[in-house]
N, C-alpha and C. Protein backbone atom coordinates (compact mmCIF):
# COMPACT_ATOMS: atom_id res chain seq x y z
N UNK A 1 23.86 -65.94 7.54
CA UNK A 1 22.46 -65.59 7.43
C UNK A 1 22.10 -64.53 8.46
N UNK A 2 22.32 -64.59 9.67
CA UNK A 2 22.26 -63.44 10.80
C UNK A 2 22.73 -62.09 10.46
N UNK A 3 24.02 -62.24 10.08
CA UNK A 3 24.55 -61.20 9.27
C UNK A 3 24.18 -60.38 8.23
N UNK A 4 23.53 -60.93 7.29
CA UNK A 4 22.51 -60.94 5.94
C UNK A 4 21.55 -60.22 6.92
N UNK A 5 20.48 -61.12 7.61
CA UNK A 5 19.19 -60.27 8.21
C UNK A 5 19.37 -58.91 9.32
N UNK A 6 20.88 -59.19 9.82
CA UNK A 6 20.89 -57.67 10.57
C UNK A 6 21.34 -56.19 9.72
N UNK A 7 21.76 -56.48 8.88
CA UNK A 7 21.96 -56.10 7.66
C UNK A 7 20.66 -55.01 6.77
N UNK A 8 19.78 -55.70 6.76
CA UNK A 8 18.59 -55.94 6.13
C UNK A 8 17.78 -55.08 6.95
N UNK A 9 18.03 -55.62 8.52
CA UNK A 9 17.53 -54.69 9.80
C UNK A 9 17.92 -53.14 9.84
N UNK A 10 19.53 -52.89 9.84
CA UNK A 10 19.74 -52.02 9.71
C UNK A 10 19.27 -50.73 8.50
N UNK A 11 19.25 -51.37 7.57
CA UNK A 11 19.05 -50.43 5.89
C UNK A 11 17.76 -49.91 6.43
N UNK A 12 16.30 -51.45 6.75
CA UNK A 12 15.50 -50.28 7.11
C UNK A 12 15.73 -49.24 8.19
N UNK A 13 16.02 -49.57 9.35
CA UNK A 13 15.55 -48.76 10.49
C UNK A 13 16.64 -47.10 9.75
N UNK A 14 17.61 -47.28 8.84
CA UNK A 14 18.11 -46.19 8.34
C UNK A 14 16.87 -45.49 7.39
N UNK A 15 16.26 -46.36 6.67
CA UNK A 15 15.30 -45.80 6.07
C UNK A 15 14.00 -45.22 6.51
N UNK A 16 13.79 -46.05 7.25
CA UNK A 16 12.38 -45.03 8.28
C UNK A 16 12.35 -43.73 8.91
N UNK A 17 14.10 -43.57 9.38
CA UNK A 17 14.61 -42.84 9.90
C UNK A 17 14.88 -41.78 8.84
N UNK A 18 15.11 -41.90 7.73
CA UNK A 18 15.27 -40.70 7.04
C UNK A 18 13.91 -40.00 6.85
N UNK A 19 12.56 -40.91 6.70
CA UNK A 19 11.76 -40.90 6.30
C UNK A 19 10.86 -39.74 7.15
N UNK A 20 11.10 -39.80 9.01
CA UNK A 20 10.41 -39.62 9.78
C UNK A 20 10.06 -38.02 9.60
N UNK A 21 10.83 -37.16 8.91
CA UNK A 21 10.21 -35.83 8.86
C UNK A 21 9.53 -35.87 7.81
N UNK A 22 9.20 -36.56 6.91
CA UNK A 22 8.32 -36.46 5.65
C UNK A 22 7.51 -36.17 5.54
N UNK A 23 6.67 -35.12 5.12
CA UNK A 23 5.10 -34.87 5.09
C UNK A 23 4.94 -35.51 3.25
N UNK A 24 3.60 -35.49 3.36
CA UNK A 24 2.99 -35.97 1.65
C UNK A 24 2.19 -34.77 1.20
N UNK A 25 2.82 -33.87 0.15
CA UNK A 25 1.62 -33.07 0.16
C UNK A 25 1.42 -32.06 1.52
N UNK A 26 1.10 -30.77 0.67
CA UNK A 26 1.14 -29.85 1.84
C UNK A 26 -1.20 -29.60 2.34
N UNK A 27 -1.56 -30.91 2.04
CA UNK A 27 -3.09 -30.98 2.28
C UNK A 27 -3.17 -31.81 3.04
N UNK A 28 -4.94 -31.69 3.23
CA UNK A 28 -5.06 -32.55 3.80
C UNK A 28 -6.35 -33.50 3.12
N UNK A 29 -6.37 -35.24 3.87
CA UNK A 29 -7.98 -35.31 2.90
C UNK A 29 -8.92 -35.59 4.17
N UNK A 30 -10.02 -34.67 3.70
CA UNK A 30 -11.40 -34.86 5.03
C UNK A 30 -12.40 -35.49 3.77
N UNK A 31 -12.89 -36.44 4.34
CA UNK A 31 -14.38 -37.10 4.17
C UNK A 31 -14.25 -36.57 2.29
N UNK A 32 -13.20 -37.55 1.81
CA UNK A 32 -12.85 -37.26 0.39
C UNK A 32 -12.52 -36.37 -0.29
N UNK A 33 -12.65 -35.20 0.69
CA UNK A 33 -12.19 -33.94 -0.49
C UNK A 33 -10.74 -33.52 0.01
N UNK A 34 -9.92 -32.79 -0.40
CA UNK A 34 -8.58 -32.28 -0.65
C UNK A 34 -9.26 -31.03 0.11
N UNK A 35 -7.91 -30.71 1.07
CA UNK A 35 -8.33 -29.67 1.74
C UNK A 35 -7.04 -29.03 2.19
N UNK A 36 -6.95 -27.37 2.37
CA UNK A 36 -5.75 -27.01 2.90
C UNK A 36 -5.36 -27.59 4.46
N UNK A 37 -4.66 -27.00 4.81
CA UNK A 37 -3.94 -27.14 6.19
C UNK A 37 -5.48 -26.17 7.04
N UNK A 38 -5.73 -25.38 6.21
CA UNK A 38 -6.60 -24.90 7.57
C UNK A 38 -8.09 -25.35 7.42
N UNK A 39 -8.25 -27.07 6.48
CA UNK A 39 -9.80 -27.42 6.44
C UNK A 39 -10.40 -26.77 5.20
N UNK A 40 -10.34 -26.44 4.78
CA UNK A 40 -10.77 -25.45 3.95
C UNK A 40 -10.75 -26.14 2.57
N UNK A 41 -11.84 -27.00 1.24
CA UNK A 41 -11.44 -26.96 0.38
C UNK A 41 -10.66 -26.64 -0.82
N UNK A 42 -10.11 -27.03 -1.20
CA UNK A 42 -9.18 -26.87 -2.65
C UNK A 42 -10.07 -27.27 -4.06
N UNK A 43 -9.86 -26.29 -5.18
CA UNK A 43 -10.60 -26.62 -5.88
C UNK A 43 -9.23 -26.39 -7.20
N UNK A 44 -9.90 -26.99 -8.06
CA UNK A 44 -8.80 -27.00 -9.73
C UNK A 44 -9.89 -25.69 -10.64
N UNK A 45 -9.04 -25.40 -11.59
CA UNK A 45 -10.20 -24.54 -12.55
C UNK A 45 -9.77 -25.44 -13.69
N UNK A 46 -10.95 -25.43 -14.67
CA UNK A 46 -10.28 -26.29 -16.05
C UNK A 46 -9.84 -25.68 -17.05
N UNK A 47 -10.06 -24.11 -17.12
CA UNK A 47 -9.62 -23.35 -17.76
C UNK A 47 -7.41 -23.62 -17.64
N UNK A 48 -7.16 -24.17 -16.59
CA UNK A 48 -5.73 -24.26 -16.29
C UNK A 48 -5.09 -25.54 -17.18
N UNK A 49 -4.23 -25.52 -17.89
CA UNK A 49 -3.79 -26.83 -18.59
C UNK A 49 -3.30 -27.44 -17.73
N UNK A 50 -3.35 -29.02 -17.30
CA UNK A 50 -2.65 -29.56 -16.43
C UNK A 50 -1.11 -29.83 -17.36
N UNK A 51 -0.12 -29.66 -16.51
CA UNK A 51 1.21 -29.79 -16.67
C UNK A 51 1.76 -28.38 -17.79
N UNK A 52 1.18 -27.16 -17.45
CA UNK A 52 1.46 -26.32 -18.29
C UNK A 52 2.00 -25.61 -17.44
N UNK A 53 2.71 -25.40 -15.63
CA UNK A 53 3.05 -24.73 -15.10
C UNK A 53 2.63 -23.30 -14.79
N UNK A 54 1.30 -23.03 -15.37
CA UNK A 54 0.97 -21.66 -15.39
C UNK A 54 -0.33 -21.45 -14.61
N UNK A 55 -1.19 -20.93 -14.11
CA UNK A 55 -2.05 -20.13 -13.39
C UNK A 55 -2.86 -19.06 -14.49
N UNK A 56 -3.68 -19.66 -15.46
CA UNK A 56 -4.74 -18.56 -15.90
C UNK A 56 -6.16 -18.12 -14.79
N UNK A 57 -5.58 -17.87 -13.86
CA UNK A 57 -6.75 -17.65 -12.84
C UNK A 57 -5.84 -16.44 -11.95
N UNK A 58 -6.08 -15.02 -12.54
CA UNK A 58 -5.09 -14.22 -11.95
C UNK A 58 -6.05 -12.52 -11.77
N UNK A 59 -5.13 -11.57 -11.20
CA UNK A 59 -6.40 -10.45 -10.98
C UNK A 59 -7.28 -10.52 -9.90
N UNK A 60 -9.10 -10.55 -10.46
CA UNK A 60 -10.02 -10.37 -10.09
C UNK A 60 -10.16 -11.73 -9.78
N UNK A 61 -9.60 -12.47 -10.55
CA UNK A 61 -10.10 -14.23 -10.46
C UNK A 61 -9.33 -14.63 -9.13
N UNK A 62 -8.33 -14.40 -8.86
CA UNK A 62 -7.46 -14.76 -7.91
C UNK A 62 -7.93 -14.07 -6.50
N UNK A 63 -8.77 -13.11 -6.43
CA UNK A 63 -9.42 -12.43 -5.60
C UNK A 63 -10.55 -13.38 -5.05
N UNK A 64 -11.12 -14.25 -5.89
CA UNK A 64 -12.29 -14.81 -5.83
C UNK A 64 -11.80 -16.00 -5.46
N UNK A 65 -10.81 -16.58 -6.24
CA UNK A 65 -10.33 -17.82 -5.66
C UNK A 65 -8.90 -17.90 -5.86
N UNK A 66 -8.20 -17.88 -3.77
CA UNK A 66 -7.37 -17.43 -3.98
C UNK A 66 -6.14 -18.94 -4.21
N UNK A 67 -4.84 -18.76 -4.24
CA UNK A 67 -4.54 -19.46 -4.77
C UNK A 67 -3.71 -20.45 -3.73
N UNK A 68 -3.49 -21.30 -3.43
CA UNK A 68 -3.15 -22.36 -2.34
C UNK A 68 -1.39 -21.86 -2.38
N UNK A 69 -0.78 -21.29 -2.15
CA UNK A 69 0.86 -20.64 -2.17
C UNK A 69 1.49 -21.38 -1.51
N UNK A 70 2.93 -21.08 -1.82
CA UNK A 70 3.72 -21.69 -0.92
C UNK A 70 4.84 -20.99 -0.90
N UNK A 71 5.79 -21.48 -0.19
CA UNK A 71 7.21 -20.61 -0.33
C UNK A 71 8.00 -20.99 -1.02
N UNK A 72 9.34 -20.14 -1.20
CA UNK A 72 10.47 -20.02 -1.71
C UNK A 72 11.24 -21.62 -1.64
N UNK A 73 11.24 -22.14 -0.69
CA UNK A 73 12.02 -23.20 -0.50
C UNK A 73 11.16 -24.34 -0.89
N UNK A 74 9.90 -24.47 -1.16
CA UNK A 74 8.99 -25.88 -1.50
C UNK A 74 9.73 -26.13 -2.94
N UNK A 75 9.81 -27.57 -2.92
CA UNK A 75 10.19 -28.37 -4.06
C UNK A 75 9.12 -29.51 -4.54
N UNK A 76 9.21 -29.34 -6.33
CA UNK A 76 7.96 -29.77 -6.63
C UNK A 76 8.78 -31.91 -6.24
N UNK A 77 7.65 -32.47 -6.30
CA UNK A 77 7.99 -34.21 -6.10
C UNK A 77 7.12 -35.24 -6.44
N UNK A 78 7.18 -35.90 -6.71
CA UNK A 78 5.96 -36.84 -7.23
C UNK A 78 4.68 -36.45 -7.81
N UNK A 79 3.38 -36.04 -7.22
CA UNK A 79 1.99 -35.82 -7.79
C UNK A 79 2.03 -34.40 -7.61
N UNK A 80 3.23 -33.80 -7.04
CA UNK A 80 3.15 -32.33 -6.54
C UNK A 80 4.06 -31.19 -7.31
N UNK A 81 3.81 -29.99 -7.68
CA UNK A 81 4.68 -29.29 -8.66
C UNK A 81 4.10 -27.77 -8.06
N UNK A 82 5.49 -27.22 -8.03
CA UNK A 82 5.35 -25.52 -7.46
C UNK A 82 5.31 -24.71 -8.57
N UNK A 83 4.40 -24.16 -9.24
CA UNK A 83 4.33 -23.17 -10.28
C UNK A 83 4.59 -21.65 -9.90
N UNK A 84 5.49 -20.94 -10.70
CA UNK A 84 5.22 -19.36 -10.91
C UNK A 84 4.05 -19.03 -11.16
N UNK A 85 3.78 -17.77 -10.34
CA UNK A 85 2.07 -17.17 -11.00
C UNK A 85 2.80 -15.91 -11.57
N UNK A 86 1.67 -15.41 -12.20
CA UNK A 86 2.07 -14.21 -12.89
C UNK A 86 2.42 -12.96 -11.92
N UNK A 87 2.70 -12.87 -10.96
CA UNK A 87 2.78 -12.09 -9.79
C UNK A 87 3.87 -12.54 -9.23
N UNK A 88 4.72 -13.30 -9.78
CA UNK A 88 5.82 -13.97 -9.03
C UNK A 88 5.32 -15.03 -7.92
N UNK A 89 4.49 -14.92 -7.49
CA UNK A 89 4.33 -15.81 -6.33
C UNK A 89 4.18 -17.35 -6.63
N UNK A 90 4.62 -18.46 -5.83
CA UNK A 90 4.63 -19.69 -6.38
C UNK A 90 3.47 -20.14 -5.08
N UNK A 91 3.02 -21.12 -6.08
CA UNK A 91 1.39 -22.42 -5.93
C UNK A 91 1.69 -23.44 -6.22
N UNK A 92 0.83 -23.83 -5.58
CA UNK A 92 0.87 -25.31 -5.81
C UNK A 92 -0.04 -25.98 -6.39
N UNK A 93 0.48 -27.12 -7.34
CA UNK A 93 -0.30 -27.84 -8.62
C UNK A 93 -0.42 -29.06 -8.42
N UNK A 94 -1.08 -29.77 -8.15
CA UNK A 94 -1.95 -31.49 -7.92
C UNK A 94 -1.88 -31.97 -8.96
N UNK A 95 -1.10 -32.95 -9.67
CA UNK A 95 -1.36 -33.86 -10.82
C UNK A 95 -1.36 -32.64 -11.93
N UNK A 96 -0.89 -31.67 -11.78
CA UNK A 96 -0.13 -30.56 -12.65
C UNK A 96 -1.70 -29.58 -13.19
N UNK A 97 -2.19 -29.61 -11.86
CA UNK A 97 -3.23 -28.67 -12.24
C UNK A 97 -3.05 -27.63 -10.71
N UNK A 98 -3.25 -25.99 -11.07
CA UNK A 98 -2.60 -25.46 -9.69
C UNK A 98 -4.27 -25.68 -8.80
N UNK A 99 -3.86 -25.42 -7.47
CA UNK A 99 -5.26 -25.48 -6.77
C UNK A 99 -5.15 -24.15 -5.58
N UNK A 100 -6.65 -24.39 -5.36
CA UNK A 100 -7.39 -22.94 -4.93
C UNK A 100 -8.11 -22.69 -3.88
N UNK A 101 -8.18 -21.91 -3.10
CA UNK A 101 -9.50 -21.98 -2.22
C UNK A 101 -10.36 -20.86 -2.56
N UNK A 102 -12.14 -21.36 -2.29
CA UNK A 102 -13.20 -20.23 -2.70
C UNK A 102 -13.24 -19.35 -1.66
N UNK A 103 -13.21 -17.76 -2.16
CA UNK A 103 -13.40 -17.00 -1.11
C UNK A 103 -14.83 -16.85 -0.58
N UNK A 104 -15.61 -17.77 -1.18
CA UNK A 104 -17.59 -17.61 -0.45
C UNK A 104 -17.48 -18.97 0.57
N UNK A 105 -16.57 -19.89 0.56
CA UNK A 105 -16.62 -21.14 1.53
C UNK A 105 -16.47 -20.90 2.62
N UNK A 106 -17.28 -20.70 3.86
CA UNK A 106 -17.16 -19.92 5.09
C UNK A 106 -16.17 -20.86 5.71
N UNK A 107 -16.40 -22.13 6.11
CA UNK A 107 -16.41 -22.53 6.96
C UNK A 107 -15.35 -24.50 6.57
N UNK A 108 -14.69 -24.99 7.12
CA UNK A 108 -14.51 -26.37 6.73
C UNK A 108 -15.38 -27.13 6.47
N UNK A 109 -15.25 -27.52 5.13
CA UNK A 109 -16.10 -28.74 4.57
C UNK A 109 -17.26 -28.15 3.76
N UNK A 110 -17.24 -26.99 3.59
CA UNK A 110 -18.13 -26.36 2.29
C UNK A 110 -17.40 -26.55 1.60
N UNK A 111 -18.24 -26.65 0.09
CA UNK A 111 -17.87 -27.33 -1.58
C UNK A 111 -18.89 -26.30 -2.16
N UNK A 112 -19.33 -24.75 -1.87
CA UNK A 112 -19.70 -24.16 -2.24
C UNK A 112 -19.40 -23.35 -3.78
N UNK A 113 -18.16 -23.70 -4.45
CA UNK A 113 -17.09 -23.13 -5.37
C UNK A 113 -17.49 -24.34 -6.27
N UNK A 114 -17.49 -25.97 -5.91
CA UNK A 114 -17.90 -27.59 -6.59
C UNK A 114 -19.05 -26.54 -8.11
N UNK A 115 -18.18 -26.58 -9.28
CA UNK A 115 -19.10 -27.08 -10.30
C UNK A 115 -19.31 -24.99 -10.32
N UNK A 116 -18.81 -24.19 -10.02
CA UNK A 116 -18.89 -22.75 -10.05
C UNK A 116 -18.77 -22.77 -11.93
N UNK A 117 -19.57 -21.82 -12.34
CA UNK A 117 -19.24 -20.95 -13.95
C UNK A 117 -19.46 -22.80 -14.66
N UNK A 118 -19.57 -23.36 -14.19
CA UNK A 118 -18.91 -25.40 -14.48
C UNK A 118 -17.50 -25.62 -15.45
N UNK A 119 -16.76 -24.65 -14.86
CA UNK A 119 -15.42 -24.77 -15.03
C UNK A 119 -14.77 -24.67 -13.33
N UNK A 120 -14.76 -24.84 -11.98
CA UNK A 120 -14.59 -24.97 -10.97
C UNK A 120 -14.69 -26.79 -10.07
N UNK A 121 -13.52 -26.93 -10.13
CA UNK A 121 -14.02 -28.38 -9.48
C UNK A 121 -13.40 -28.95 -7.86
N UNK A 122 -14.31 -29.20 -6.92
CA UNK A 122 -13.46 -29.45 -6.09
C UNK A 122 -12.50 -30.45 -5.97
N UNK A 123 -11.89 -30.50 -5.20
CA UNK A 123 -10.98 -32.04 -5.71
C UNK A 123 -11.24 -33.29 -4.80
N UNK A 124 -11.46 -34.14 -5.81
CA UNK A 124 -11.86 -35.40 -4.95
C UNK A 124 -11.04 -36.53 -5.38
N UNK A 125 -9.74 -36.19 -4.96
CA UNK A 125 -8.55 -37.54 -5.26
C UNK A 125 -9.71 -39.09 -4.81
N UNK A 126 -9.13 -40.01 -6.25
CA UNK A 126 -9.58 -41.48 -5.97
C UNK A 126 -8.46 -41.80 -4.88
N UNK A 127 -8.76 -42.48 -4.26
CA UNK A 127 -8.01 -43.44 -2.73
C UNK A 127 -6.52 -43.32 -3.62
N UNK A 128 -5.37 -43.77 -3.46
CA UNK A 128 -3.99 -44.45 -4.14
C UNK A 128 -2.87 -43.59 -3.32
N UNK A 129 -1.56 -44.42 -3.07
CA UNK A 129 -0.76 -44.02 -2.43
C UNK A 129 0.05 -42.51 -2.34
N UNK A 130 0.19 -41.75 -1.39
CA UNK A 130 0.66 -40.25 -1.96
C UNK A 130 1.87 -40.15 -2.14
N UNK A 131 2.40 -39.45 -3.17
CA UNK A 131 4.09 -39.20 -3.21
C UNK A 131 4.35 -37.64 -3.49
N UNK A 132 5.29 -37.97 -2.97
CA UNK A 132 6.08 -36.28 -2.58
C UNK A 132 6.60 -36.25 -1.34
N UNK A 133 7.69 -35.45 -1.29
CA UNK A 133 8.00 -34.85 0.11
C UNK A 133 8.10 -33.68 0.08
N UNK A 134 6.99 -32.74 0.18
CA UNK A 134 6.79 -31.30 0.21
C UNK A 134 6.81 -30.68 1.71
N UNK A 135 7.62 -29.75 1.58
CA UNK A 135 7.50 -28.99 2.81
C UNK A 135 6.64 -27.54 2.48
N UNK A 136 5.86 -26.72 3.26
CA UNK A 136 4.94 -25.33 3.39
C UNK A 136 5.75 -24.12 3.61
């Protein structure tokens, strides 16, 4: 039985340990909303099909709201998926919708973009556990 539970001991402390560089998601959440690394809301457009890998928000639109990017080496994982844009550049997609920041949101914690054209939405993940291991 000792044997059995040190056993048991070991697997986790191997598992925590793999675990310890893990980030969830390259966001963050403030006071319910989805936000980049620099505070800054994230918003979805609905014009975008979720799980269609694509970015119809490109040009002039992408000027306006630009697009949350990432690099070469991010791998999509659980609730998280790296799309091609039409520019080559890869984004990142939430529950397979890509997301954005408004270029009129001055400041952290404006939702100034919330409900824009009313195809603009900010994102307000319900509470539930995050998965992915995305790196920026």
């Amino acid at each position: 039985m000792i044997r059995f539970n040190t056993m048991i001991t070991c697997a986790l402390a191997l598992a925590l340990a793999a675990c310890a560089g893990l980030t969830y998601g390259p966001v963050k959440y403030t006071n319910g909303l989805m936000t980049g690394a620099n505070g800054m809301t994230l918003y979805t457009f609905d014009k975008d099909v979720a799980g269609s890998g694509k970015s119809v928000c490109n040009g002039p639109c992408a000027a306006l709201w630009t697009p949350l990017t990432t690099s070469a080496d991010s791998k999509s994982g659980g609730d998280w998926t790296v799309i091609t844009r039409d520019d080559g550049a890869r984004q990142w997609a939430w529950a397979g919708k890509p997301l954005y920041f408004w270029s009129k949101d001055q400041k952290p914690g404006d939702v100034s973009g919330d409900g824009v054209n009313n195809v603009w939405r900010a994102v307000r993940p319900e509470p539930r556990p995050l998965t992915g291991n995305m790196s920026l």
